[in-house]
Protein backbone atom coordinates (compact mmCIF):
# COMPACT_ATOMS: atom_id res chain seq x y z
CA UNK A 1 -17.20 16.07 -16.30
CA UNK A 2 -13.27 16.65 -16.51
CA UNK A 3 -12.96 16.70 -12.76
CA UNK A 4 -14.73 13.17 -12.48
CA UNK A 5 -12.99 11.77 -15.45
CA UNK A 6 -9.44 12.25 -13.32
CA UNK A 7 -10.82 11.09 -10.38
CA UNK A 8 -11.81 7.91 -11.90
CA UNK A 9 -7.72 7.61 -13.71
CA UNK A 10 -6.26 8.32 -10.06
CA UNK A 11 -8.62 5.66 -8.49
CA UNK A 12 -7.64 3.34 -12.01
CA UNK A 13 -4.00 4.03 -10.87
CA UNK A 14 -4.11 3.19 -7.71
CA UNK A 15 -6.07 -0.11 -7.95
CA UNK A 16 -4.01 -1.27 -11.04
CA UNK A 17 -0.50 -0.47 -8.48
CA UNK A 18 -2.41 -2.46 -5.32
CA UNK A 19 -2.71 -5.22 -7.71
CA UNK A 20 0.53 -5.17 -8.94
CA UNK A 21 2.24 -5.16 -5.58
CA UNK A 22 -0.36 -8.15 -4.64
CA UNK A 23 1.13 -10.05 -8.01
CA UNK A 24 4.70 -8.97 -7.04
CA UNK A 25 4.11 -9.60 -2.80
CA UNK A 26 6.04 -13.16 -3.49
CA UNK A 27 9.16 -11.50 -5.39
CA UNK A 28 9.15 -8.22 -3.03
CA UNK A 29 9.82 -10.28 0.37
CA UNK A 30 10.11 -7.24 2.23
CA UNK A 31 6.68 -5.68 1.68
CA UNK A 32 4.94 -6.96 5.36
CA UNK A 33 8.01 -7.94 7.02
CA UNK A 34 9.72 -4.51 7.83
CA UNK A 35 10.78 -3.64 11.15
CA UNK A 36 7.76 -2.31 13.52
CA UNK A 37 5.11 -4.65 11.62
CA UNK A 38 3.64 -6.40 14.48
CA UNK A 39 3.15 -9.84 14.62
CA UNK A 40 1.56 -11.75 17.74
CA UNK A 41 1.74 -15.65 17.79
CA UNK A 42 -0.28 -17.70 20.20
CA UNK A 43 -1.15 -21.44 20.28
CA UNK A 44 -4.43 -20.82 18.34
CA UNK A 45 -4.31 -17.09 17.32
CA UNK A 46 -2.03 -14.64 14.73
CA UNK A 47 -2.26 -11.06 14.88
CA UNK A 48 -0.45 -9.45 12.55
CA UNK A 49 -0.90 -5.46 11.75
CA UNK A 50 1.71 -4.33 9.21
CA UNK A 51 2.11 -0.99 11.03
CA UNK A 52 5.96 0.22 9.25
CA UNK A 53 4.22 -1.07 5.99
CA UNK A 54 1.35 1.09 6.05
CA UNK A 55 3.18 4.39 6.76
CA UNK A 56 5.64 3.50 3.97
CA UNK A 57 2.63 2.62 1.59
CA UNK A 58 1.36 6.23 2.90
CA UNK A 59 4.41 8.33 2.67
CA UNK A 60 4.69 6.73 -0.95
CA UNK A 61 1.30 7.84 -1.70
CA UNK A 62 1.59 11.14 -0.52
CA UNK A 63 4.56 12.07 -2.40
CA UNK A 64 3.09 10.72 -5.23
CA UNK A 65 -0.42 12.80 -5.05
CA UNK A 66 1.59 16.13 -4.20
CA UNK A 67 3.56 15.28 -7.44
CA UNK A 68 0.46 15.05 -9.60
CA UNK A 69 -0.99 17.77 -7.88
CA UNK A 70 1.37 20.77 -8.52
C-alpha cells in the first residue's frame, strides 16, 4: 500500500501547484505570454497554444520528479 499512498501525495502535489499557479496566473503575467507561445487572431477565431509555456512547465516538472526520485 506504501507505493500507492506516494502516488496519491505526488498527484496531491501536483494538483494543489496547478491550482496555485491558476490563483497566481493574474500576478505571474508572464506564465502564457513567453516568447514561442503561439497566438493566431482572425476576425472570428483565436488560436492560442502556449507552446514555450508547456516545455517550461515540463522541464520544471522533470527536474522536480528526478529530485524526489534519487
Amino acid at each position: 500500500m506504501a507505493p500507492f499512498g506516494k502516488i496519491l501525495l505526488v498527484a496531491g502535489l501536483v494538483l494543489a501547484g496547478i491550482g496555485l499557479l491558476l490563483v497566481l496566473s493574474d500576478k505571474i503575467g508572464w506564465i502564457g505570454k513567453l516568447p514561442g507561445d503561439i497566438i493566431i487572431k482572425r476576425e472570428n477565431f483565436t488560436f492560442y497554444f502556449p507552446l514555450a509555456t508547456c516545455i517550461l512547465i515540463s522541464v520544471v516538472l522533470t527536474l522536480l520528479f528526478w529530485l524526489f526520485r534519487k
